[in-house]
N, C-alpha and C. Protein backbone atom coordinates (compact mmCIF):
# COMPACT_ATOMS: atom_id res chain seq x y z
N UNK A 1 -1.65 16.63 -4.86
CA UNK A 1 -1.66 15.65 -3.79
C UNK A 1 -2.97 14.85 -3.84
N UNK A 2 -2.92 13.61 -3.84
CA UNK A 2 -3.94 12.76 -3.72
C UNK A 2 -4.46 12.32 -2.65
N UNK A 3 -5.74 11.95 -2.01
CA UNK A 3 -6.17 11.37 -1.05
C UNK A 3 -5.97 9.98 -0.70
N UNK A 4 -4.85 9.73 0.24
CA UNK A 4 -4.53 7.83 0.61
C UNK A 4 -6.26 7.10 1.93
N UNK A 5 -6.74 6.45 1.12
CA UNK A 5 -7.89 5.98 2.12
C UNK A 5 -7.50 4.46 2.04
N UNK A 6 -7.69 3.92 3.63
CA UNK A 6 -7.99 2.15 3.41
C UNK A 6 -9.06 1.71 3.69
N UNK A 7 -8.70 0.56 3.83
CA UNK A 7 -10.11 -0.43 3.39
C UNK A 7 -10.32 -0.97 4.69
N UNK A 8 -11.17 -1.07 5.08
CA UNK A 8 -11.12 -2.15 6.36
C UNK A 8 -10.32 -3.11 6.61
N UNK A 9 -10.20 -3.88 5.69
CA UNK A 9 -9.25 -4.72 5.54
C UNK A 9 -7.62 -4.34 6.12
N UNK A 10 -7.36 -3.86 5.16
CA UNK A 10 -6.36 -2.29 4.58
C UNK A 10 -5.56 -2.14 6.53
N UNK A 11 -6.97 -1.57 7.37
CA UNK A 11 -6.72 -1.17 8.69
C UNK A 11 -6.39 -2.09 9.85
N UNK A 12 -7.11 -3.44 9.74
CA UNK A 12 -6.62 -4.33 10.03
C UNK A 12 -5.68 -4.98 10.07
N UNK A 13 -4.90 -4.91 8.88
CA UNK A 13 -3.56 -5.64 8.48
C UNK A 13 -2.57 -4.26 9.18
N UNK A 14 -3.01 -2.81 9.19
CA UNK A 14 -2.03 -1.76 9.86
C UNK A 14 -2.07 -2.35 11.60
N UNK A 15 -3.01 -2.45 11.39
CA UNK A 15 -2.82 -3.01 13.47
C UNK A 15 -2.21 -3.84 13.38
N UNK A 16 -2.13 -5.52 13.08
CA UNK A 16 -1.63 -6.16 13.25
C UNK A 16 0.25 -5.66 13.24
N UNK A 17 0.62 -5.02 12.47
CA UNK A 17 2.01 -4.51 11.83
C UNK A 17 3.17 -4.23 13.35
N UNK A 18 3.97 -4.35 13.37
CA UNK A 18 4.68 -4.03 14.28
C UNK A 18 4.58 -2.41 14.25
N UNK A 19 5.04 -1.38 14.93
CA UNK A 19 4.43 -0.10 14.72
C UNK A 19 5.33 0.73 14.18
N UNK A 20 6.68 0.15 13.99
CA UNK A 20 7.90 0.51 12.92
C UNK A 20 7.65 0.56 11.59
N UNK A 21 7.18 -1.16 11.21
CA UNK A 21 6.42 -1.12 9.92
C UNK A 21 5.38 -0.49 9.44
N UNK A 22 4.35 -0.49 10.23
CA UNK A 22 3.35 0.56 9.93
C UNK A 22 3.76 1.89 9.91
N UNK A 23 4.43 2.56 10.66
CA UNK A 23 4.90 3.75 10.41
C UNK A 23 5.09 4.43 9.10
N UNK A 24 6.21 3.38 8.77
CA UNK A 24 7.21 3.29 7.33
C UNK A 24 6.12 2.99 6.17
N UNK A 25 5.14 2.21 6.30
CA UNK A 25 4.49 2.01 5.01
C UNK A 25 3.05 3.42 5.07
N UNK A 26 2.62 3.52 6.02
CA UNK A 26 1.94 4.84 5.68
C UNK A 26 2.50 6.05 5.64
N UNK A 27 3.73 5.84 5.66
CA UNK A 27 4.53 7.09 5.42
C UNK A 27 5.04 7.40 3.86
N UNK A 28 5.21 6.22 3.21
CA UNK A 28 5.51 5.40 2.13
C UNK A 28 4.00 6.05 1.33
N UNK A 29 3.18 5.43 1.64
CA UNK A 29 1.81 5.99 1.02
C UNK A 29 2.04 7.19 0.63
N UNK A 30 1.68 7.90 1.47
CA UNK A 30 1.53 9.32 1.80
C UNK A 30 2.85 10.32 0.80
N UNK A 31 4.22 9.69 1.19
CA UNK A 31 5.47 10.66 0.32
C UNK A 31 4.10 9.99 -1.10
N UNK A 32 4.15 8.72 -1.67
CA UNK A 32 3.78 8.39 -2.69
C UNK A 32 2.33 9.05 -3.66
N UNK A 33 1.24 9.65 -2.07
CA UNK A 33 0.66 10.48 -2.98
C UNK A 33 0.72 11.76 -2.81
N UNK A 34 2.17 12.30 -2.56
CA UNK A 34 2.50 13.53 -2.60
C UNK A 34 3.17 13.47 -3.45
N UNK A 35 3.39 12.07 -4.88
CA UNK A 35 4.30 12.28 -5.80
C UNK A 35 5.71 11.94 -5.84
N UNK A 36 5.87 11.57 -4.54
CA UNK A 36 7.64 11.55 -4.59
C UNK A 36 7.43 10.28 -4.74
N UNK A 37 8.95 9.92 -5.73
CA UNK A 37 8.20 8.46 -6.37
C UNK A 37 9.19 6.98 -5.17
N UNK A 38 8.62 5.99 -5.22
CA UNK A 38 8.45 5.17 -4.33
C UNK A 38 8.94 3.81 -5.04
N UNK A 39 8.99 2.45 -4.46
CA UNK A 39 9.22 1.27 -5.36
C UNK A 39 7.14 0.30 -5.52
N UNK A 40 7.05 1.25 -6.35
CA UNK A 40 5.80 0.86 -6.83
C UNK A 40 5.82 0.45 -8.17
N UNK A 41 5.23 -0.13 -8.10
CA UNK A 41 5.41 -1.67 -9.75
C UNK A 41 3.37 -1.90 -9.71
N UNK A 42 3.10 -1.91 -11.43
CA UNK A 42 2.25 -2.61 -11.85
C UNK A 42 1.88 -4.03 -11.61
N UNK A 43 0.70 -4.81 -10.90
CA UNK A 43 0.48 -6.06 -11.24
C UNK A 43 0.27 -6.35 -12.20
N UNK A 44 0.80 -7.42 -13.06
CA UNK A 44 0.44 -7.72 -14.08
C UNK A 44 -1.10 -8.84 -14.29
N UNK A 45 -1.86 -8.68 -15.24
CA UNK A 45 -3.09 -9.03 -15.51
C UNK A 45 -3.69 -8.17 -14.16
N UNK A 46 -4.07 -6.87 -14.03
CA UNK A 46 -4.84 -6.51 -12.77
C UNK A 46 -4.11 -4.98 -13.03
N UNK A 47 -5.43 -3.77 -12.54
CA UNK A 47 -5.13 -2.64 -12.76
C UNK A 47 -4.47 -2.19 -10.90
N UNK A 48 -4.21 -2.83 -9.78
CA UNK A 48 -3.63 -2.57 -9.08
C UNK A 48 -2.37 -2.14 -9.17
N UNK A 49 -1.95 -1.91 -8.00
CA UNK A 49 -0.43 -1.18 -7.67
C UNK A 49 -0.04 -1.75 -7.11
N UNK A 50 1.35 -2.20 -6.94
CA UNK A 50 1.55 -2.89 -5.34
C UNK A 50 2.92 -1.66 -5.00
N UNK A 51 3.50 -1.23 -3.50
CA UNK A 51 4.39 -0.91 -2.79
C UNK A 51 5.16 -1.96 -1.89
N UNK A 52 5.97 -1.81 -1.90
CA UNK A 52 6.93 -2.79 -1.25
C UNK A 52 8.00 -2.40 -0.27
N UNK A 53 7.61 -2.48 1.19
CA UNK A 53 8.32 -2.20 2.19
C UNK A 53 8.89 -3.50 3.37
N UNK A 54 10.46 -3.87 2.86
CA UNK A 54 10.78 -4.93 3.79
C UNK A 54 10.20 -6.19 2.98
N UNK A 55 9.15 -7.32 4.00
CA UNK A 55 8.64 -8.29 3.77
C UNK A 55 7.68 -7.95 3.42
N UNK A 56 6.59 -6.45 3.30
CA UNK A 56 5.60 -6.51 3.54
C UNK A 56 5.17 -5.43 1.95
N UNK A 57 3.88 -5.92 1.65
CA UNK A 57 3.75 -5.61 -0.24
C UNK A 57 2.35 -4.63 0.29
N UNK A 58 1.83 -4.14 0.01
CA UNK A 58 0.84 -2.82 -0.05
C UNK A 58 -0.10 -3.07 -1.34
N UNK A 59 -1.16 -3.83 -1.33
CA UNK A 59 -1.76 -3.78 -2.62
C UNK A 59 -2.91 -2.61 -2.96
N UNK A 60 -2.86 -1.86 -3.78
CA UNK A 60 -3.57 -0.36 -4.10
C UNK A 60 -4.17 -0.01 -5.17
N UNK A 61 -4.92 0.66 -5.52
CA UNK A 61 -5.61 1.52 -6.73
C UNK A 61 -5.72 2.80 -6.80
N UNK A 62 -4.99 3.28 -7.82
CA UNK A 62 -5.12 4.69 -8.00
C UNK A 62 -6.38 4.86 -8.82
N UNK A 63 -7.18 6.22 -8.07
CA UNK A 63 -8.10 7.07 -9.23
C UNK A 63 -7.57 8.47 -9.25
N UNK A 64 -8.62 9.23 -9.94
CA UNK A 64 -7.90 10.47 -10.44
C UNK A 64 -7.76 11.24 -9.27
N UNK A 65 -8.30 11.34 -7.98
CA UNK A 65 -7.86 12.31 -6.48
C UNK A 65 -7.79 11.33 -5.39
N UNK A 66 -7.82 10.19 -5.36
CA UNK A 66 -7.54 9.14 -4.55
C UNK A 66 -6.68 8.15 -4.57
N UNK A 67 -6.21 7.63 -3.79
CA UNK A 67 -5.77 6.01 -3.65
C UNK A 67 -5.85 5.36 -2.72
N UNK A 68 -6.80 3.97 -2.69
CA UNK A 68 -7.57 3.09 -1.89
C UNK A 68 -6.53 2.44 -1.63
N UNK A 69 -6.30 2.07 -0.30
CA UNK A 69 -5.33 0.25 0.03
C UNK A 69 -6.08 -0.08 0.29
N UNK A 70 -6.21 -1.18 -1.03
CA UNK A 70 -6.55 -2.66 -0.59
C UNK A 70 -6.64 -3.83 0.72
N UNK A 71 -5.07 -4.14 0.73
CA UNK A 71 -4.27 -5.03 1.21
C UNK A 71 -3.45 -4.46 1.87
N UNK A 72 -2.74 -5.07 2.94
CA UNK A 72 -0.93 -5.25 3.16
C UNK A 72 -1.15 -6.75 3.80
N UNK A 73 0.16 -7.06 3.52
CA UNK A 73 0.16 -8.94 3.83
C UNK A 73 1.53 -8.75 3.62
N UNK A 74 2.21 -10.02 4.21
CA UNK A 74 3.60 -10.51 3.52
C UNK A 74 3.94 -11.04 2.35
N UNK A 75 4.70 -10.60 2.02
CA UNK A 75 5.22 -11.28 0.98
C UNK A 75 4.77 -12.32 -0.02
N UNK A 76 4.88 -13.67 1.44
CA UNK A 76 4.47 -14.73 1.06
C UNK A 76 2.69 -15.22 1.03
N UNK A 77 2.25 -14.61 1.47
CA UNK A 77 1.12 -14.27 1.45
C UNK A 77 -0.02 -13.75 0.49
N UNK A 78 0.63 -12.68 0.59
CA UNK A 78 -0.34 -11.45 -0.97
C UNK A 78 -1.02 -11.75 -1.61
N UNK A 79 -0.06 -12.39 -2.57
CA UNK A 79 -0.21 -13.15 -4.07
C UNK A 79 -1.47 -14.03 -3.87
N UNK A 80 -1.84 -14.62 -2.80
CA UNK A 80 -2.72 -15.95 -3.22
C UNK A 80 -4.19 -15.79 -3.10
């Protein structure tokens, strides 16, 4: 099992979240660093992770006993 930590950022974007969504995506985390596998995809050019719940994308980094969130944003958003 790995350690899920966020970022300031990271915590900010969880408040803003309706509290359904937030629920679901740190829950999402969490099965994810307990291993159970998740819809997590490589960015390409970039050693991030992203998760994808609904509208809303989870940008992350795994190390060897951790994983930092970055980000959460929409969709349309994220990327830029």
């Amino acid at each position: 099992m790995k350690t899920v930590l966020y970022s300031r950022t990271a915590i900010k974007a969880l408040k803003s979240l309706p509290a359904k969504d937030r629920d679901a995506i740190m829950d999402k985390m969490d099965a994810y660093a307990h291993g159970r596998p998740q819809d997590v995809v490589a960015l390409k050019g970039s050693d991030f992770l992203r998760l994808r719940h609904r509208d809303w994308r989870v940008i992350f980094e795994e190390v060897a006993e951790a994983i930092t969130v970055l980000d959460i944003a929409h969709r349309r958003e994220v990327y830029r």
